[in-house]
Protein backbone atom coordinates (compact mmCIF):
# COMPACT_ATOMS: atom_id res chain seq x y z
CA UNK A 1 84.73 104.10 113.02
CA UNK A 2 82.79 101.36 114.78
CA UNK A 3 84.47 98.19 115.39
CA UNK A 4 82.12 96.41 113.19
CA UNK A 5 82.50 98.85 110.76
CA UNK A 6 86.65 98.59 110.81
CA UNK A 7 86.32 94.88 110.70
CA UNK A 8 83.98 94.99 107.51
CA UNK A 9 87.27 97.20 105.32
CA UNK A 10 89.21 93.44 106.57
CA UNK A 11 86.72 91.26 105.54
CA UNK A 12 86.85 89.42 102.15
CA UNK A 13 84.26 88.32 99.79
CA UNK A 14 84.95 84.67 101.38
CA UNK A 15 83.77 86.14 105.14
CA UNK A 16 87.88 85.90 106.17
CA UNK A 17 89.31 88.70 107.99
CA UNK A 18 92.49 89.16 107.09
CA UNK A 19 94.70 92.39 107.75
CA UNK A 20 98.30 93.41 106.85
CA UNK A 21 100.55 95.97 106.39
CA UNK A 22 104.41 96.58 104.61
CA UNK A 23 106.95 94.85 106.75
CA UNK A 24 109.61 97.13 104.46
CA UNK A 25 110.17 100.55 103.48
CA UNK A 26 108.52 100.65 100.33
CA UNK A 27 110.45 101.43 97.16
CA UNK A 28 107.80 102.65 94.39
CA UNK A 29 108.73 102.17 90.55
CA UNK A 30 105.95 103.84 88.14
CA UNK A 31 105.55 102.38 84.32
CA UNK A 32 103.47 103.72 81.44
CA UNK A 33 103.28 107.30 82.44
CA UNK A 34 105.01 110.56 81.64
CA UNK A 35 107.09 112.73 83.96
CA UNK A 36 104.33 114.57 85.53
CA UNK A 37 101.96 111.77 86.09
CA UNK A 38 105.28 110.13 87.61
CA UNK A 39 105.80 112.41 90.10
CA UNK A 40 102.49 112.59 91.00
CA UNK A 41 101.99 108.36 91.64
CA UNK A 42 105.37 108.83 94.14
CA UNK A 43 103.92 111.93 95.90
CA UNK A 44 100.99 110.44 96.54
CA UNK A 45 102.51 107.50 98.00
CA UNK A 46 105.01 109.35 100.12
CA UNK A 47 101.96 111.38 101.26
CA UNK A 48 100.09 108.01 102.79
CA UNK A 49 103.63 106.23 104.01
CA UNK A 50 104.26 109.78 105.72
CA UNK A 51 100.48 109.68 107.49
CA UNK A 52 101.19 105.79 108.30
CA UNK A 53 104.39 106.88 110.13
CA UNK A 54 106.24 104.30 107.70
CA UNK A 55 109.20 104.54 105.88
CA UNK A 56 110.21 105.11 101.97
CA UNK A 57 113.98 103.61 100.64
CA UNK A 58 116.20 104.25 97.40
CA UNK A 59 116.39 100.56 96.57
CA UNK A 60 114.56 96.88 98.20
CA UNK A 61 117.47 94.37 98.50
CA UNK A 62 115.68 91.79 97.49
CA UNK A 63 113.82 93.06 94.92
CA UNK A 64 115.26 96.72 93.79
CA UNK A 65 111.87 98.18 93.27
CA UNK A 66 108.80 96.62 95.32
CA UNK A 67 106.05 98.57 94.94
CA UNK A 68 105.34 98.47 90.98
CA UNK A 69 102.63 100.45 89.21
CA UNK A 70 101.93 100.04 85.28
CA UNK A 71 99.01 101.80 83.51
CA UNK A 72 98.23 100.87 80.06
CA UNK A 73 95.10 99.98 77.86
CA UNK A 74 94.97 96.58 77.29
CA UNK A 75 95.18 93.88 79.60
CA UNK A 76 97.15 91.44 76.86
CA UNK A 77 99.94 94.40 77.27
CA UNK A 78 100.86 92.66 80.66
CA UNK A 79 102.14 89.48 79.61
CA UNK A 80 104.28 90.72 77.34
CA UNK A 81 106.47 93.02 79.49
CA UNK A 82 109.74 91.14 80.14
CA UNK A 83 110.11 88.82 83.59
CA UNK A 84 106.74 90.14 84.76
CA UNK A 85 105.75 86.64 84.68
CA UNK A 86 108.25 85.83 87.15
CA UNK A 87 107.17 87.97 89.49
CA UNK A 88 103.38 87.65 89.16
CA UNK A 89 102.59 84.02 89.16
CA UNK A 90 99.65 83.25 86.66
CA UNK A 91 99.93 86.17 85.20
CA UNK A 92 98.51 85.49 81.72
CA UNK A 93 95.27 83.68 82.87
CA UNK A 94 95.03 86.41 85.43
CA UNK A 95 94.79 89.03 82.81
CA UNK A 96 92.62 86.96 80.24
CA UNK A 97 89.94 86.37 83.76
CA UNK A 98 90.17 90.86 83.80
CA UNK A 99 89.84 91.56 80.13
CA UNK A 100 86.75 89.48 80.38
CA UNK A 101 85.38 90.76 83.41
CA UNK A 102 86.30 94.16 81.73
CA UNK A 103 88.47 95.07 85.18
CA UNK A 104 90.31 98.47 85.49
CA UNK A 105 92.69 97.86 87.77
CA UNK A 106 93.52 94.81 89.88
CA UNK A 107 96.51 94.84 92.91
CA UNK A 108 98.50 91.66 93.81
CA UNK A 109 100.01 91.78 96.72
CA UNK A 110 103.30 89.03 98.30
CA UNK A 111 104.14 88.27 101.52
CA UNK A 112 106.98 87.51 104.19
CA UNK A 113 107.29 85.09 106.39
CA UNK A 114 105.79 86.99 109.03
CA UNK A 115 102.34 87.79 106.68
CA UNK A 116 103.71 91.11 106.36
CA UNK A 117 103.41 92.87 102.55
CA UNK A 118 106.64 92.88 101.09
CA UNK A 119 105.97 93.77 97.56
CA UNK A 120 102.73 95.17 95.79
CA UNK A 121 102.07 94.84 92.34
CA UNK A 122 99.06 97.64 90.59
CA UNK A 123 97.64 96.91 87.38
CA UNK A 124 95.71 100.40 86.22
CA UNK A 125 93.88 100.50 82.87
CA UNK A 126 93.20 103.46 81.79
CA UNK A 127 89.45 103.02 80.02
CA UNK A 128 87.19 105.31 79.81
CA UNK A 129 86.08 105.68 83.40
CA UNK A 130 89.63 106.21 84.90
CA UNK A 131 90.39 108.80 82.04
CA UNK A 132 87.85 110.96 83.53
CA UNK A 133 89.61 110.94 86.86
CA UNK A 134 91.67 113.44 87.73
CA UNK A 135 95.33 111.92 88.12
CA UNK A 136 95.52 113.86 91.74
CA UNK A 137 92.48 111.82 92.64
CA UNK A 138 94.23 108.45 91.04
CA UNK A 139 97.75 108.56 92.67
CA UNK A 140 95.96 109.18 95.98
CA UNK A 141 93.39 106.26 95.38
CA UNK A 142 95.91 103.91 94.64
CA UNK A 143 98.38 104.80 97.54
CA UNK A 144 95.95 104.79 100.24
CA UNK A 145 94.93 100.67 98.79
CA UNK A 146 97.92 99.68 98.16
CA UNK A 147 98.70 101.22 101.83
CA UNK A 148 97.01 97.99 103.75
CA UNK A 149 95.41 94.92 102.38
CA UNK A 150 92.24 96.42 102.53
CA UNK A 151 88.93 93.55 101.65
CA UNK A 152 88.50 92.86 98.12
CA UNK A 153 85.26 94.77 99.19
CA UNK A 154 86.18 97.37 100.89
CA UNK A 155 85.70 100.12 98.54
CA UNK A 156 83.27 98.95 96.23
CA UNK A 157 80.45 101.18 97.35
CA UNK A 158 82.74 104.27 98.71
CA UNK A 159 86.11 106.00 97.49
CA UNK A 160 88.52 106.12 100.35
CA UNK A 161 88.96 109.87 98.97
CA UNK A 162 87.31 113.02 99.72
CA UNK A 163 86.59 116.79 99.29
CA UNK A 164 87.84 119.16 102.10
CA UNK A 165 87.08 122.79 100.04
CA UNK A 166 88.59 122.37 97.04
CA UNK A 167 91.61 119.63 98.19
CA UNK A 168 91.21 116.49 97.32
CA UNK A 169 92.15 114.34 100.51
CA UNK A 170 91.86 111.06 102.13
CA UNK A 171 88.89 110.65 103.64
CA UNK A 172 89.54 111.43 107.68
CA UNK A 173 88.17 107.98 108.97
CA UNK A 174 90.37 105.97 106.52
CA UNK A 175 93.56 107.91 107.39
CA UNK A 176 92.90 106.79 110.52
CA UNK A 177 92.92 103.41 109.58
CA UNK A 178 96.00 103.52 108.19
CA UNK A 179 97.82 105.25 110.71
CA UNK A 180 96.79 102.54 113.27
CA UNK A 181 97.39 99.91 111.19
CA UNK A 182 101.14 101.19 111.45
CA UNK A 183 101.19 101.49 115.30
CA UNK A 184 104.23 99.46 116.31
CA UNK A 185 102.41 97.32 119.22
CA UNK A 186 100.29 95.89 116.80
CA UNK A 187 100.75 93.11 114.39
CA UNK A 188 102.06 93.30 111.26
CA UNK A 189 99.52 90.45 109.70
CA UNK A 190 96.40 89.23 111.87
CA UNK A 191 93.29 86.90 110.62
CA UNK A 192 91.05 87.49 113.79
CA UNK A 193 88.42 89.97 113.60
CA UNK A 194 89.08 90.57 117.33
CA UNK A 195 91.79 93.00 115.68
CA UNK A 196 89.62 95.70 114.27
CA UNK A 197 88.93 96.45 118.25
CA UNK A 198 92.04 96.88 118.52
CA UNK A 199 92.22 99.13 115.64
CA UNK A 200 89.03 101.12 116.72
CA UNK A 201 90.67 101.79 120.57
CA UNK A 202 93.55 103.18 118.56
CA UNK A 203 91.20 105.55 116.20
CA UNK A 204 88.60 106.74 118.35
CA UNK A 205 91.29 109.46 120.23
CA UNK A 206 92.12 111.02 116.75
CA UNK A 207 88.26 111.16 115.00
């Protein structure tokens, strides 16, 4: 992982860098999905907060749950479920703008004070492309991007996943990623690309 390479997972459609990371332990809350596929969404996630070196809680204070995941079929299902609106500003032209663009799944992400993520919204829905995926390979997915806010870009081309015999993992570069992104001596939030060499000095020990 070349710094150029590190800085282009940071780097929006717009050409802004722009890295951050949970300032919180993160307190998952899964909607839409039975048992099984419930356990496996908060597995995943404790999986990737676990390689990050962060930290998992009963209950936010400020928000009770603040990582929230919904699957469902129909983006018009969104606007209906109660107070979501609150929390999700815009949230009905949001989902007419993916129901035309025919979107699967779309993450909104808020902020402290310090540019830190305190609260991550994902919005999965489960057409025909997703229903092929194996939920293993889904839960992991969606932990490891909801993990850092990764460029609106940077997996567009790529899954961050991969085969290692027949476990599906993370693949060993990205882990990497997100376990420096969590090193303590680095900032929580940064919007210079001068960061990703700090990111790469951090990564090139481990791959």
């Amino acid at each position: 992982m070349t710094p150029s390479a590190i800085e282009a997972l940071f780097t929006r459609a717009d050409g802004q860098y722009l890295f951050a990371r949970w300032g919180r332990p993160i307190v998952p809350v899964v909607f839409g999905v039975d048992e099984a596929t419930l356990a496996l969404v908060k597995g995943a996630v404790e999986a990737v907060v676990t390689l990050a070196g962060h930290r998992m809680a009963e209950t936010d204070p400020e928000l009770g749950a603040n990582l929230m995941v919904f699957f469902f079929r129909d983006w018009a299902e969104l606007p209906e479920v109660p107070n979501l609106d609150r929390l999700v500003e815009g949230l009905g032209p949001l989902c007419a703008r993916l129901a035309a663009a025919e979107a699967n799944q779309y993450r909104v992400f808020r902020f402290d004070a310090a540019g830190a993520i305190r609260a991550a919204f994902v919005f999965i829905r489960m057409d025909a492309h997703l229903e092929a995926v194996p939920a293993e390979a889904l839960a992991l997915s969606q932990a490891a991007q909801v993990m850092l806010l990764w460029s609106d870009r940077a997996f567009t081309e790529s899954s961050p996943l991969a085969m290692a015999g027949e476990t599906l993992v993370l693949r060993p570069e990205i882990g990497a990623v997100i376990r420096a992104g969590y090193d303590p001596v680095l900032p929580a939030m940064a919007d210079q690309p001068s960061h990703a060499y700090r990111l790469a000095a951090r990564i090139a020990p481990e791959i």
